[in-house]
Protein backbone atom coordinates (compact mmCIF):
# COMPACT_ATOMS: atom_id res chain seq x y z
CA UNK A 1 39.14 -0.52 -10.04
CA UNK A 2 36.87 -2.77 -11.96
CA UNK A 3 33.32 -2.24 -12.11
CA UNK A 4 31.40 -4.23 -9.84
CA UNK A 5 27.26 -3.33 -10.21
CA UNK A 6 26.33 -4.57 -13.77
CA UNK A 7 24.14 -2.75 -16.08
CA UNK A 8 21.21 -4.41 -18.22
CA UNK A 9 20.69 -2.64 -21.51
CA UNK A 10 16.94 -2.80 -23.09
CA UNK A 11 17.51 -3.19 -27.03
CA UNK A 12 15.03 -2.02 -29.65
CA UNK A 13 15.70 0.14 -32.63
CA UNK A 14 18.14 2.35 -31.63
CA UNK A 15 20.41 -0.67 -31.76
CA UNK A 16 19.24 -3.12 -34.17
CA UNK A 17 21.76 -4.35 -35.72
CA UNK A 18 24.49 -6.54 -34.94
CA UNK A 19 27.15 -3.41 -34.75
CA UNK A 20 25.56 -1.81 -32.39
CA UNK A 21 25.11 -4.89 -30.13
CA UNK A 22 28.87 -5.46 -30.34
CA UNK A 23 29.40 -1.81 -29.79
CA UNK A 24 26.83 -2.21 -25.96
CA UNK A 25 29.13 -5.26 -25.23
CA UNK A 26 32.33 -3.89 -25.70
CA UNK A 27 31.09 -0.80 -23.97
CA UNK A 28 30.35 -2.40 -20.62
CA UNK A 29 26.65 -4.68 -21.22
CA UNK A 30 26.22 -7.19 -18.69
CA UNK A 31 22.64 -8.05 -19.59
CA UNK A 32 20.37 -7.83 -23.00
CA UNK A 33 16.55 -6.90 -22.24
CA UNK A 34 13.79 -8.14 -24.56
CA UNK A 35 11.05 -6.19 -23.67
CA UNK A 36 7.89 -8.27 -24.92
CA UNK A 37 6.05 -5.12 -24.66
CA UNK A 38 7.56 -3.74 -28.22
CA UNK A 39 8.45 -5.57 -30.86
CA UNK A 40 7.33 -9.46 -33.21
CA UNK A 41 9.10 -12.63 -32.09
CA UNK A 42 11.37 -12.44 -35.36
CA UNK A 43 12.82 -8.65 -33.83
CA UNK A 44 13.49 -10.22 -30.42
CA UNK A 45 15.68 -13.50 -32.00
CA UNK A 46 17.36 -11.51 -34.01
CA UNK A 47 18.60 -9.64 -31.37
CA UNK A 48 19.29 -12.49 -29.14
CA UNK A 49 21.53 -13.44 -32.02
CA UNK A 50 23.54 -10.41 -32.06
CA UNK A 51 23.80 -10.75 -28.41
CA UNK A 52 25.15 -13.89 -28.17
CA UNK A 53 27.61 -14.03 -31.29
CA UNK A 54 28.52 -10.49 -30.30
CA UNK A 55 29.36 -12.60 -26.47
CA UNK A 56 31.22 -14.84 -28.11
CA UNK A 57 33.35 -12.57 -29.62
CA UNK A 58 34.09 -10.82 -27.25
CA UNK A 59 34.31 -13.80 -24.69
CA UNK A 60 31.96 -12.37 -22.49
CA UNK A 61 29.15 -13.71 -20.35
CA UNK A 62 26.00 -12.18 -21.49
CA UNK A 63 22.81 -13.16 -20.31
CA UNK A 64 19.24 -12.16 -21.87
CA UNK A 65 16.31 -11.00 -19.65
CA UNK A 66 12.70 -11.26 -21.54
CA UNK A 67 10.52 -8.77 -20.10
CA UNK A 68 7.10 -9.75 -20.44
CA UNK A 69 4.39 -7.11 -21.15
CA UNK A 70 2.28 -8.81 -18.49
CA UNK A 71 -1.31 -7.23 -18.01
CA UNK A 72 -0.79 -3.41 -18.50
CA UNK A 73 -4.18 -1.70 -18.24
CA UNK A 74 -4.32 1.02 -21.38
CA UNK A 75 -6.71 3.47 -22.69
CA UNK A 76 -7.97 2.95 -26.20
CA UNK A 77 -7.11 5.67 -29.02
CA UNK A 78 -8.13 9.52 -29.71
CA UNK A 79 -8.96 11.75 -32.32
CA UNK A 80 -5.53 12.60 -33.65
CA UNK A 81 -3.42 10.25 -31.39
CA UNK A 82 -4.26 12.16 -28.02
CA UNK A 83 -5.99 14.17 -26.18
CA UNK A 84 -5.55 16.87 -23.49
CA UNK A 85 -7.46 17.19 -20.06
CA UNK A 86 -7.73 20.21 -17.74
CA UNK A 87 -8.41 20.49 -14.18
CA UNK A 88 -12.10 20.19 -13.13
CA UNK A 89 -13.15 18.28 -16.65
CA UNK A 90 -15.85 15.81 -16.11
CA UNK A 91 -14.97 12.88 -17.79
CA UNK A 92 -17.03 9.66 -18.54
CA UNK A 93 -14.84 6.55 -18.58
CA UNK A 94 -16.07 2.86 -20.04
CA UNK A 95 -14.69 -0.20 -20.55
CA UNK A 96 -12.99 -1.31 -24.00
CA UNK A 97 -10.23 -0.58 -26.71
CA UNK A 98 -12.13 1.79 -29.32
CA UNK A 99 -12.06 5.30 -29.92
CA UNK A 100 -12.93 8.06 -27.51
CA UNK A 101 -12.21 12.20 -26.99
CA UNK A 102 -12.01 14.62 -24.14
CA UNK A 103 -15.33 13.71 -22.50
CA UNK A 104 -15.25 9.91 -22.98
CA UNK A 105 -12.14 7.32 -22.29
CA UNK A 106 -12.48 3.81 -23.21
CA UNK A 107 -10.14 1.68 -20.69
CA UNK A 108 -9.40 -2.01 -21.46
CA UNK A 109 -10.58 -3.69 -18.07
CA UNK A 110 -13.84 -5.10 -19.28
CA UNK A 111 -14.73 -5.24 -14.79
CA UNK A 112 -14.06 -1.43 -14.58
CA UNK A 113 -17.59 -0.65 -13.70
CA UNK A 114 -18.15 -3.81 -11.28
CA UNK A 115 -14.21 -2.84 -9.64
CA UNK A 116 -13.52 0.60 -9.06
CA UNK A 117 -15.92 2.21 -7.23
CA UNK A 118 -16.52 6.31 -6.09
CA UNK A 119 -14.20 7.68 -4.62
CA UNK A 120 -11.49 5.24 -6.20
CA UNK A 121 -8.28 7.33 -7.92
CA UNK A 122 -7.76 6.97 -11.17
CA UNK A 123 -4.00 7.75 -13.14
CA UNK A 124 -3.29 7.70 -16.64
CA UNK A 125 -0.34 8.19 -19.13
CA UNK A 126 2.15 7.20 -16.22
CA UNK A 127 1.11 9.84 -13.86
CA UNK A 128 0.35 12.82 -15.90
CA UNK A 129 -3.17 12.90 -15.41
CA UNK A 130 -4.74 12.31 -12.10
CA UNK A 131 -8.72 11.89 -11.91
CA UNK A 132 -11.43 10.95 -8.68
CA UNK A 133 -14.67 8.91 -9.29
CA UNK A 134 -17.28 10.77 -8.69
CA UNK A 135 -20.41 8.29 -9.98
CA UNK A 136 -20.88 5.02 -10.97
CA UNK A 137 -23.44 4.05 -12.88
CA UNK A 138 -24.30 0.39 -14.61
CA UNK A 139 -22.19 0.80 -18.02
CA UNK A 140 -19.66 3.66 -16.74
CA UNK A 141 -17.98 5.80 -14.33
CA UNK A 142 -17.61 9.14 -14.11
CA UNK A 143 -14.34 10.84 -13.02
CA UNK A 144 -13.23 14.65 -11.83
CA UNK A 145 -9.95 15.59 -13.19
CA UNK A 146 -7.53 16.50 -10.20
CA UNK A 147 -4.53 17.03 -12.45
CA UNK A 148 -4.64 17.58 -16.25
CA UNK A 149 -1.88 16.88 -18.90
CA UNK A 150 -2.11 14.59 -22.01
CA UNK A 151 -3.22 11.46 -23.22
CA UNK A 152 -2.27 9.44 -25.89
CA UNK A 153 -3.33 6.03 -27.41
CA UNK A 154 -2.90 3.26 -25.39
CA UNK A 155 -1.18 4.71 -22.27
CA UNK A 156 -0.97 3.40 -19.27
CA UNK A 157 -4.58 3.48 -16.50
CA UNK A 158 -3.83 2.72 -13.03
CA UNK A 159 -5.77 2.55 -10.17
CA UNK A 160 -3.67 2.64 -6.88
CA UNK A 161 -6.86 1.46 -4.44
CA UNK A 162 -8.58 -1.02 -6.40
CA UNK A 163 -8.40 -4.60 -5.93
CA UNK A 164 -8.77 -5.61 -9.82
CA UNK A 165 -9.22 -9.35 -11.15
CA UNK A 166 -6.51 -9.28 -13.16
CA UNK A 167 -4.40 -12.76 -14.62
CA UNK A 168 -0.42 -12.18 -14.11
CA UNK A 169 -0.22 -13.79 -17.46
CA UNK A 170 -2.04 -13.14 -19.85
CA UNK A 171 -2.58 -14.93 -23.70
CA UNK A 172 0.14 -13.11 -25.05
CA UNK A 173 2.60 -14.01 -22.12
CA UNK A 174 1.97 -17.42 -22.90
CA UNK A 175 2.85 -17.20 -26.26
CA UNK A 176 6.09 -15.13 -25.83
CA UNK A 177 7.14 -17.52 -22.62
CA UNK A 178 7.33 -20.42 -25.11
CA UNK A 179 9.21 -18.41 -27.80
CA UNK A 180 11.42 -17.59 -24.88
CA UNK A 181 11.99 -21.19 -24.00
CA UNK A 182 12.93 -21.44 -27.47
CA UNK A 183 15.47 -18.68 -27.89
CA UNK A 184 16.86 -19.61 -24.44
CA UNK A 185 16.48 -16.60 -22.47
CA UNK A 186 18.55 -16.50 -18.99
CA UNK A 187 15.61 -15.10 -17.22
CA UNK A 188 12.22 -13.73 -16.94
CA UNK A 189 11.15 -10.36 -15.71
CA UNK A 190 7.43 -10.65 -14.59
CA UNK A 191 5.36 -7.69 -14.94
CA UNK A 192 2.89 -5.98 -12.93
CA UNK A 193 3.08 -9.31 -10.35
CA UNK A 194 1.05 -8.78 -7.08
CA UNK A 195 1.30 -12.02 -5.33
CA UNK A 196 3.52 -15.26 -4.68
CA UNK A 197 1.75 -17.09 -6.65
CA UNK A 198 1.51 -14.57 -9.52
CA UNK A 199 5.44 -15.54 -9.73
CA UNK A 200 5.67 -19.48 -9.32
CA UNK A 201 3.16 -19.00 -12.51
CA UNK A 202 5.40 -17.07 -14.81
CA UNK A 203 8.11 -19.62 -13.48
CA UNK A 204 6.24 -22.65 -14.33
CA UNK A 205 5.83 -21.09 -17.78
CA UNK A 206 9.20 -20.47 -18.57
CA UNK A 207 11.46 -22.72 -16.74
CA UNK A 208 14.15 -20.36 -16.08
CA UNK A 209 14.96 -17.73 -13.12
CA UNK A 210 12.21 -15.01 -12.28
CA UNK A 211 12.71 -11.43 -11.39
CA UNK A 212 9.83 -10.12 -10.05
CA UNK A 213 8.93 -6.35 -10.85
CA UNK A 214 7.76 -4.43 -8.08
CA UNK A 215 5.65 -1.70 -9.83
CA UNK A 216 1.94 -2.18 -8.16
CA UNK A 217 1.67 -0.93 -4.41
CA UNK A 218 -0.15 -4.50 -3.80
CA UNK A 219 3.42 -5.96 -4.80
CA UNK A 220 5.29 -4.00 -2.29
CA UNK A 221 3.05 -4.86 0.00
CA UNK A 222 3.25 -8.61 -0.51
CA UNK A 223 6.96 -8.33 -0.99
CA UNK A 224 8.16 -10.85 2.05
CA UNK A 225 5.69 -13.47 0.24
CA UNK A 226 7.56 -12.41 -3.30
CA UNK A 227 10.53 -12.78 -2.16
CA UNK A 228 9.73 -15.88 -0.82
CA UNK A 229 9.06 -17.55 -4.19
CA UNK A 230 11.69 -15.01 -6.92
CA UNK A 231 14.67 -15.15 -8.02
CA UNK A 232 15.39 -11.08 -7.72
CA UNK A 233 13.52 -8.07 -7.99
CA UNK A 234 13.35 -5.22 -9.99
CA UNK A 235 12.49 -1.79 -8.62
CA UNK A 236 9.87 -0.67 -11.35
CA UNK A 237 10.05 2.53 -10.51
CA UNK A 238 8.12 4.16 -13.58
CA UNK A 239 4.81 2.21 -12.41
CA UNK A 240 5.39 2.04 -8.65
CA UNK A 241 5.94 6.08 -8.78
CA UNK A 242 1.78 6.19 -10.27
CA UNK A 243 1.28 3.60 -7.55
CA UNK A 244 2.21 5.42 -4.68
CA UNK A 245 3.27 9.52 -3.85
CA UNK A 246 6.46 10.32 -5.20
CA UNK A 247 8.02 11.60 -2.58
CA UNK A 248 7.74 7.75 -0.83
CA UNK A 249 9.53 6.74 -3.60
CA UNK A 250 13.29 7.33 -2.35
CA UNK A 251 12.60 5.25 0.94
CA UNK A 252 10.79 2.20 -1.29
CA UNK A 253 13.13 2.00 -2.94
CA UNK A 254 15.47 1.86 -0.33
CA UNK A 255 13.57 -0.80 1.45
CA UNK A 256 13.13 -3.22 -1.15
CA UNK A 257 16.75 -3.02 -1.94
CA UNK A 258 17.60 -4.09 1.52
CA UNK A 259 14.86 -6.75 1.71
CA UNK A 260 15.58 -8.26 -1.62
CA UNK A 261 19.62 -8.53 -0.33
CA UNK A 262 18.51 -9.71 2.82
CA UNK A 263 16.87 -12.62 1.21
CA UNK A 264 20.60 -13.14 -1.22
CA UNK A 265 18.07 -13.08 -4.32
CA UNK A 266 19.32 -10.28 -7.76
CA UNK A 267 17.97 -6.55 -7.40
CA UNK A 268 17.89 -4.56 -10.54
CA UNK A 269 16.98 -1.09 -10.07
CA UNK A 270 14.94 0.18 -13.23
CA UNK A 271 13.47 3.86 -15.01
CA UNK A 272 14.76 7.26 -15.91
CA UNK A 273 18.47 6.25 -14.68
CA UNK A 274 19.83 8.24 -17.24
CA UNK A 275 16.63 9.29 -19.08
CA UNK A 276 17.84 12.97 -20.49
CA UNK A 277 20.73 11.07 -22.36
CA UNK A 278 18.32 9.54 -24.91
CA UNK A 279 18.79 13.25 -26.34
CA UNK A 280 21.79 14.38 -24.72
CA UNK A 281 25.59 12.98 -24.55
CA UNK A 282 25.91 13.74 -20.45
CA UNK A 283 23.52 12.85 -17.96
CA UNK A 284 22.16 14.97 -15.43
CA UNK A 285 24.04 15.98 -12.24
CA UNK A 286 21.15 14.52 -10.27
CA UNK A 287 20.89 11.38 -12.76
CA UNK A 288 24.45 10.73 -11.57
CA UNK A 289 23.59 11.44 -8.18
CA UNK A 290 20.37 8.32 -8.38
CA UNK A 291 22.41 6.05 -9.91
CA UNK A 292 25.14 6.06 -7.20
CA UNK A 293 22.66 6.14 -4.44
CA UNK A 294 20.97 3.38 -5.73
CA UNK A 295 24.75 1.29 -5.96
CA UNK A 296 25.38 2.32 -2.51
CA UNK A 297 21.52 1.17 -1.52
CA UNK A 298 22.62 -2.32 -3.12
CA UNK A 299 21.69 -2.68 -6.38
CA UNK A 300 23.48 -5.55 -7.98
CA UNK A 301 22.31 -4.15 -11.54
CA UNK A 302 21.00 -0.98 -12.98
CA UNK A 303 18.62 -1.06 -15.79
CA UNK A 304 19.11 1.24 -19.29
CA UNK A 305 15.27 1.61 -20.67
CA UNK A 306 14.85 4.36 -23.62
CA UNK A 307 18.27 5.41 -23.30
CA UNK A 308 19.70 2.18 -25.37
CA UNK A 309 16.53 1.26 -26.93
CA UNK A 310 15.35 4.60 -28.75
CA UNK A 311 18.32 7.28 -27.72
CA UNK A 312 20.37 9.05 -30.30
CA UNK A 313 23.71 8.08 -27.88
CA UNK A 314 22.98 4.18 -26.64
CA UNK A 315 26.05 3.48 -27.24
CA UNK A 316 27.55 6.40 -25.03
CA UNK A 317 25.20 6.18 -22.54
CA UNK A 318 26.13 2.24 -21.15
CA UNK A 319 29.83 3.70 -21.22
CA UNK A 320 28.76 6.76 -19.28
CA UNK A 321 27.03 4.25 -16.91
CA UNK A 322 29.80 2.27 -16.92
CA UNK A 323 32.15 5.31 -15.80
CA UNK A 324 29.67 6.51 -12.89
CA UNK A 325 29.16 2.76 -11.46
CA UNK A 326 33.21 1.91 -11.12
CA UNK A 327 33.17 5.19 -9.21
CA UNK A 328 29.98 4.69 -6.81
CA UNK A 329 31.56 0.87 -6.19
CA UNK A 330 34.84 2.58 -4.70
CA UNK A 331 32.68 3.55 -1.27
CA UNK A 332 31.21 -0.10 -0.92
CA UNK A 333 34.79 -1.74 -1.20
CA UNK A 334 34.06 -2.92 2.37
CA UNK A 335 32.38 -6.16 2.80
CA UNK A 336 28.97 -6.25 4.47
CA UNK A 337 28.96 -10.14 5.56
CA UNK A 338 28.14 -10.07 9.35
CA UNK A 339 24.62 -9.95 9.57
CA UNK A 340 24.10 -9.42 5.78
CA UNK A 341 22.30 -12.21 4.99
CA UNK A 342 20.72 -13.60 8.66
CA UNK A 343 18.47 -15.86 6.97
CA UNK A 344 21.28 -17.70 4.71
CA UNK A 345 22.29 -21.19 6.27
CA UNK A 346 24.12 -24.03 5.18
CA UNK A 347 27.67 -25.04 3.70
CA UNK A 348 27.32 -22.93 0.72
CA UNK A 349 26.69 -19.91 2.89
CA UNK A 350 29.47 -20.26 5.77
CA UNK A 351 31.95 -21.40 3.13
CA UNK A 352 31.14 -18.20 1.22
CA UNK A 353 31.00 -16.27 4.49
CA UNK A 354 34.56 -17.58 5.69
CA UNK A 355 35.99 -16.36 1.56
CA UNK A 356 35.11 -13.21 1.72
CA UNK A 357 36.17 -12.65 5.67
CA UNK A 358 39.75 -13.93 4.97
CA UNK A 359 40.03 -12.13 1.82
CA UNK A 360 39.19 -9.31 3.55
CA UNK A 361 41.28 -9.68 6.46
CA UNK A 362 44.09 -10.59 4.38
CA UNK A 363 43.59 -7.73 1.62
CA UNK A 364 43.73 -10.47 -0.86
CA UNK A 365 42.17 -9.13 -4.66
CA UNK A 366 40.69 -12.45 -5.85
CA UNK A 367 38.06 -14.78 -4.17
CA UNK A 368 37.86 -17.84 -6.77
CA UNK A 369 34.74 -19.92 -6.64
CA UNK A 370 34.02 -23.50 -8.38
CA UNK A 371 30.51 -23.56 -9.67
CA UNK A 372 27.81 -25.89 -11.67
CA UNK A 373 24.56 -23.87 -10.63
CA UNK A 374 26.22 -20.34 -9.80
CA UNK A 375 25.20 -20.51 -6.31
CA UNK A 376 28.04 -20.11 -4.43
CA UNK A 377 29.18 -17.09 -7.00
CA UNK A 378 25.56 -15.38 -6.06
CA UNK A 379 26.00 -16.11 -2.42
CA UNK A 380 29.83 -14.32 -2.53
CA UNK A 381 28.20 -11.55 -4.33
CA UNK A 382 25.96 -10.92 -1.31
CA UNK A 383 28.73 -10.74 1.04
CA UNK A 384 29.58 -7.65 -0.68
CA UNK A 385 33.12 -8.64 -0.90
CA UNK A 386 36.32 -5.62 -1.65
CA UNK A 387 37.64 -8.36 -3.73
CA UNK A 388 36.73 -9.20 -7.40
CA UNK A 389 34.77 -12.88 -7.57
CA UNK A 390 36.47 -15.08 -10.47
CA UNK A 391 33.50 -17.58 -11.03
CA UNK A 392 35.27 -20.55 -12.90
CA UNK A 393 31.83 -22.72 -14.44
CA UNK A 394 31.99 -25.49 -17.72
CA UNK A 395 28.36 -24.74 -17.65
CA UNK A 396 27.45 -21.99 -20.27
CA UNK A 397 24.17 -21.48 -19.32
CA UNK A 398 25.21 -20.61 -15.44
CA UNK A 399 28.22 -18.28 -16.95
CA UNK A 400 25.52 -16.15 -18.56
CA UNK A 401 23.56 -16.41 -15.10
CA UNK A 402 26.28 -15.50 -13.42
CA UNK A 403 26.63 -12.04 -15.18
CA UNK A 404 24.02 -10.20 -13.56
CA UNK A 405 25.37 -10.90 -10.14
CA UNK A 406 27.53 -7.93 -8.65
CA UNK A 407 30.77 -8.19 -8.46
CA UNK A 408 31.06 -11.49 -10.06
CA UNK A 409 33.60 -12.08 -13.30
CA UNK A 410 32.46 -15.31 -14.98
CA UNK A 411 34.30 -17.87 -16.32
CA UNK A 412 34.72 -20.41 -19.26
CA UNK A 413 36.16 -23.65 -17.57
CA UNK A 414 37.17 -27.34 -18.62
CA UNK A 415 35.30 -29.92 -16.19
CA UNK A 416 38.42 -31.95 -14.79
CA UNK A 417 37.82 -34.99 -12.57
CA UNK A 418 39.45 -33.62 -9.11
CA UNK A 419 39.38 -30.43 -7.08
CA UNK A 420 43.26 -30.32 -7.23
CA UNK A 421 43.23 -30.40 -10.97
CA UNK A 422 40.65 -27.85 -11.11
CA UNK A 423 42.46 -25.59 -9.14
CA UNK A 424 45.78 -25.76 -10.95
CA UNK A 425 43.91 -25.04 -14.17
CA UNK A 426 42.70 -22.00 -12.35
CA UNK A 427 46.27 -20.93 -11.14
CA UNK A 428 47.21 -21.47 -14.89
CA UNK A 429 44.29 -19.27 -16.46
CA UNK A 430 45.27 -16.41 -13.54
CA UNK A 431 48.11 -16.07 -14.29
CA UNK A 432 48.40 -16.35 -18.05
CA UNK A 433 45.63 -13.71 -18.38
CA UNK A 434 47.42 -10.95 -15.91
CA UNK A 435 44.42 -11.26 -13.34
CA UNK A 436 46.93 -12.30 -11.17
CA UNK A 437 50.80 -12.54 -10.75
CA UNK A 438 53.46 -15.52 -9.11
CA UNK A 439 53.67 -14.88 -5.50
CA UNK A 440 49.70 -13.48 -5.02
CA UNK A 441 47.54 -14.70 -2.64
CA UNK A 442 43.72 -15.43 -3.48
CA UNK A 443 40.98 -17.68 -1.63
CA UNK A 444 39.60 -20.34 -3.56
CA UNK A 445 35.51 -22.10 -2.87
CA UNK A 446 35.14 -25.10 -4.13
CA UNK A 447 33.47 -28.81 -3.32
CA UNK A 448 34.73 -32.10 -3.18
CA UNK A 449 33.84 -34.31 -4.51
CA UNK A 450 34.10 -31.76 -7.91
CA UNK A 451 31.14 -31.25 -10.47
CA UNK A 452 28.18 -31.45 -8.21
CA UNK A 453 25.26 -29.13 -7.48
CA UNK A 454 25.08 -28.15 -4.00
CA UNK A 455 28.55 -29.14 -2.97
CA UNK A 456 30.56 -26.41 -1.59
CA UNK A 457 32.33 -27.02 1.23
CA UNK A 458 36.18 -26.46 0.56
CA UNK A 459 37.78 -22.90 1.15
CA UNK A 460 41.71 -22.78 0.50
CA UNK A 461 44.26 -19.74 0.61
CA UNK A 462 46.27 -20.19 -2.80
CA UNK A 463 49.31 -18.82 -3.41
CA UNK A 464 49.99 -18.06 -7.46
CA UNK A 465 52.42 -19.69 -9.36
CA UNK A 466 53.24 -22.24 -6.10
């Protein structure tokens, strides 16, 4: 069975160099992450480089998602690179960047005093250490440890309950948006988003498709709005755990996957998927376990963090994903069209509706779909369709699109001058490349007049080699 959910791998130094990038293509990489977080602009082309020679090689559709750091709220530094706390400590906490210790944390929200008030929760290094305001005063706060652990420079401060002033882009967003633009990224992952608007921003910087990351509880509950305005989502769960209990997280999770493929936008579900195999060449039984609940939630995509990007076994660990993911697809072979996607209307949709119905009825393999934009191929991919989705494009920006969208294979393609012609070509490249074989049946989406946007409104049962 081929693999259907598609896995975005997050580079960094673990596999710099162009080797290793051919070695996470040929091992099952759908998607290259930037993440803006880590990293100078000259690291970041140079692996978009590798990516897309190592593509064309390969003749694969790759795309590359730039995750931008967005603003992340961090502590400043410590004696000796950390520090540890302990249940009870008092612990005075001001705003800036510069050194502190045990009894003092500087936190770089220069509002922190005028924001968060008593009472307000306060978690640091990603949930390790939990601490309660206790008193406010005019230049500080002071906070009760609830749960202690360590703290390191610049990790993570969150603060569930408080409504901060925060930009959704900051200065440095701006800047790496318009190197970006300039490298061509496929999309944009926007970080730490809480509103609508916080989206058409990052979208008006970068001119390409946005994946909002739900990681604040203020995103999840503005989600409807978000999903309103994005392009896909991306369950952030490493954040929206510090957000919110853990034990909530499972049925978030869950929720936003079914919202975000209600609306036919991308879902990407993201952190610890296979986290022990940064030191380890198997996963955990319940790693294995998440990753196939999450496909049979409906995840188009599952994301590879410090597996790929610092692991000893990046290279193992997308083929290990790749091995668990054509297995969790097997259960989800059936199609999920009536009702799926309620609030989809229009040619496109009922043309894409009608494919994957007949294939299914039919037991045909091989829906084929004619696209410019990629459109159709994402609205097919919603239907959840048993069959494969051979998305024929001559545009190679929407091929690389195209690749993050479950289920979908795409498709270097000549632009001919008539459906008909466009659809023997297609016979042609079936059956040349064993996809298919004379006598087969497949169902083809298409429009006519050919090579227009927004044009679908042909379906046709094709029989191979006739």
């Amino acid at each position: 069975m081929t693999r259907q959910t598609k896995i975005v791998v997050t580079l960094g130094p673990a596999v710099a160099t162009a080797e290793a990038i051919d070695g996470l293509v040929a091992a099952g990489m759908d998607v290259a992450r930037l993440n803006f977080s880590h990293g100078d602009h000259d690291t970041h082309r140079k692996l978009a480089t590798f990516v897309r020679e190592a593509a064309t090689r390969q003749k694969r559709a790759v795309a590359i998602l730039q995750d931008i750091q967005g603003p992340k709220i961090r502590v400043g530094t410590f004696p000796d690179g950390g520090i540890r706390l302990k249940s009870g400590d008092r612990v005075s906490l001001v705003a800036g960047m510069g050194l502190g210790d045990a009894s003092r944390i500087e936190i770089g929200y220069p509002r922190l005093v005028n924001d968060v008030g008593v009472g307000s929760e306060v978690v640091l290094a990603d949930g390790l250490v939990r601490m309660r305001v206790t008193e406010q005063t005019r230049d500080r706060l002071v906070a009760e440890v609830i749960e202690g652990g360590p703290v390191g420079d610049h990790r993570g401060a969150a603060f569930p309950k408080a409504n901060l002033r925060v930009s959704a882009v900051t200065e440095k967003d701006k800047v790496d948006l318009a190197f970006g633009r300039e490298i061509e990224v496929d999309f944009v992952a926007a970080s730490f988003v809480r509103s609508a608007a916080d989206v058409e921003r990052v979208r008006q910087l970068s001119g390409v498709p946005v994946i909002a990351k739900v990681e604040l509880a203020v995103a999840f509950e503005n989600l409807d709005a978000i999903l309103g305005v994005a392009d896909g989502v991306m369950v952030a769960r490493g954040d929206l755990g510090v957000e919110m209990p853990l034990e909530r997280l499972p049925f978030v999770q869950q929720d936003i996957l079914r919202r975000t493929n209600a609306a036919g936008l991308i879902s990407v579900t993201a952190t610890e998927m296979l986290e022990s195999m940064i030191h380890s060449t198997r996963p955990t039984r319940a790693e294995v376990t998440d990753v196939a609940t999450a496909v049979m939630e409906g995840t188009d995509a599952v994301m590879l963090s410090g597996e790929t990007a610092i692991g000893d076994y990046p290279i193992e660990t997308v083929a290990m994903m790749d091995r668990i993911l054509v297995e969790a697809d097997r259960p989800r072979s059936d199609h999920q069209s009536i009702g799926f996607l309620a609030g989809q209307a229009g040619y496109a949709s009922a043309m894409a509706r009608a494919a994957v119905e007949a294939a299914t009825d039919l037991g045909l393999g091989i829906i084929v779909a004619f696209t410019e934009s990629g459109s159709t191929a994402r609205l097919l991919s919603k239907y959840r369709p048993g069959a494969a989705i051979m998305a024929f494009s001559p545009v190679e920006r929407t091929r690389r699109r195209m690749a993050i969208y479950r289920g979908v294979t795409p498709v270097a393609f000549e632009r001919l001058d008539s459906t008909d012609a466009m659809i023997e070509s297609a016979d042609r490249y079936l059956a040349e490349n064993g996809v298919c074989v004379a006598g087969e049946g497949v169902v083809i989406v298409a429009g006519t007049p050919p090579n227009r946007s927004a044009s679908t409104n042909l379906m046709k049962l094709q029989t191979i080699g006739e």
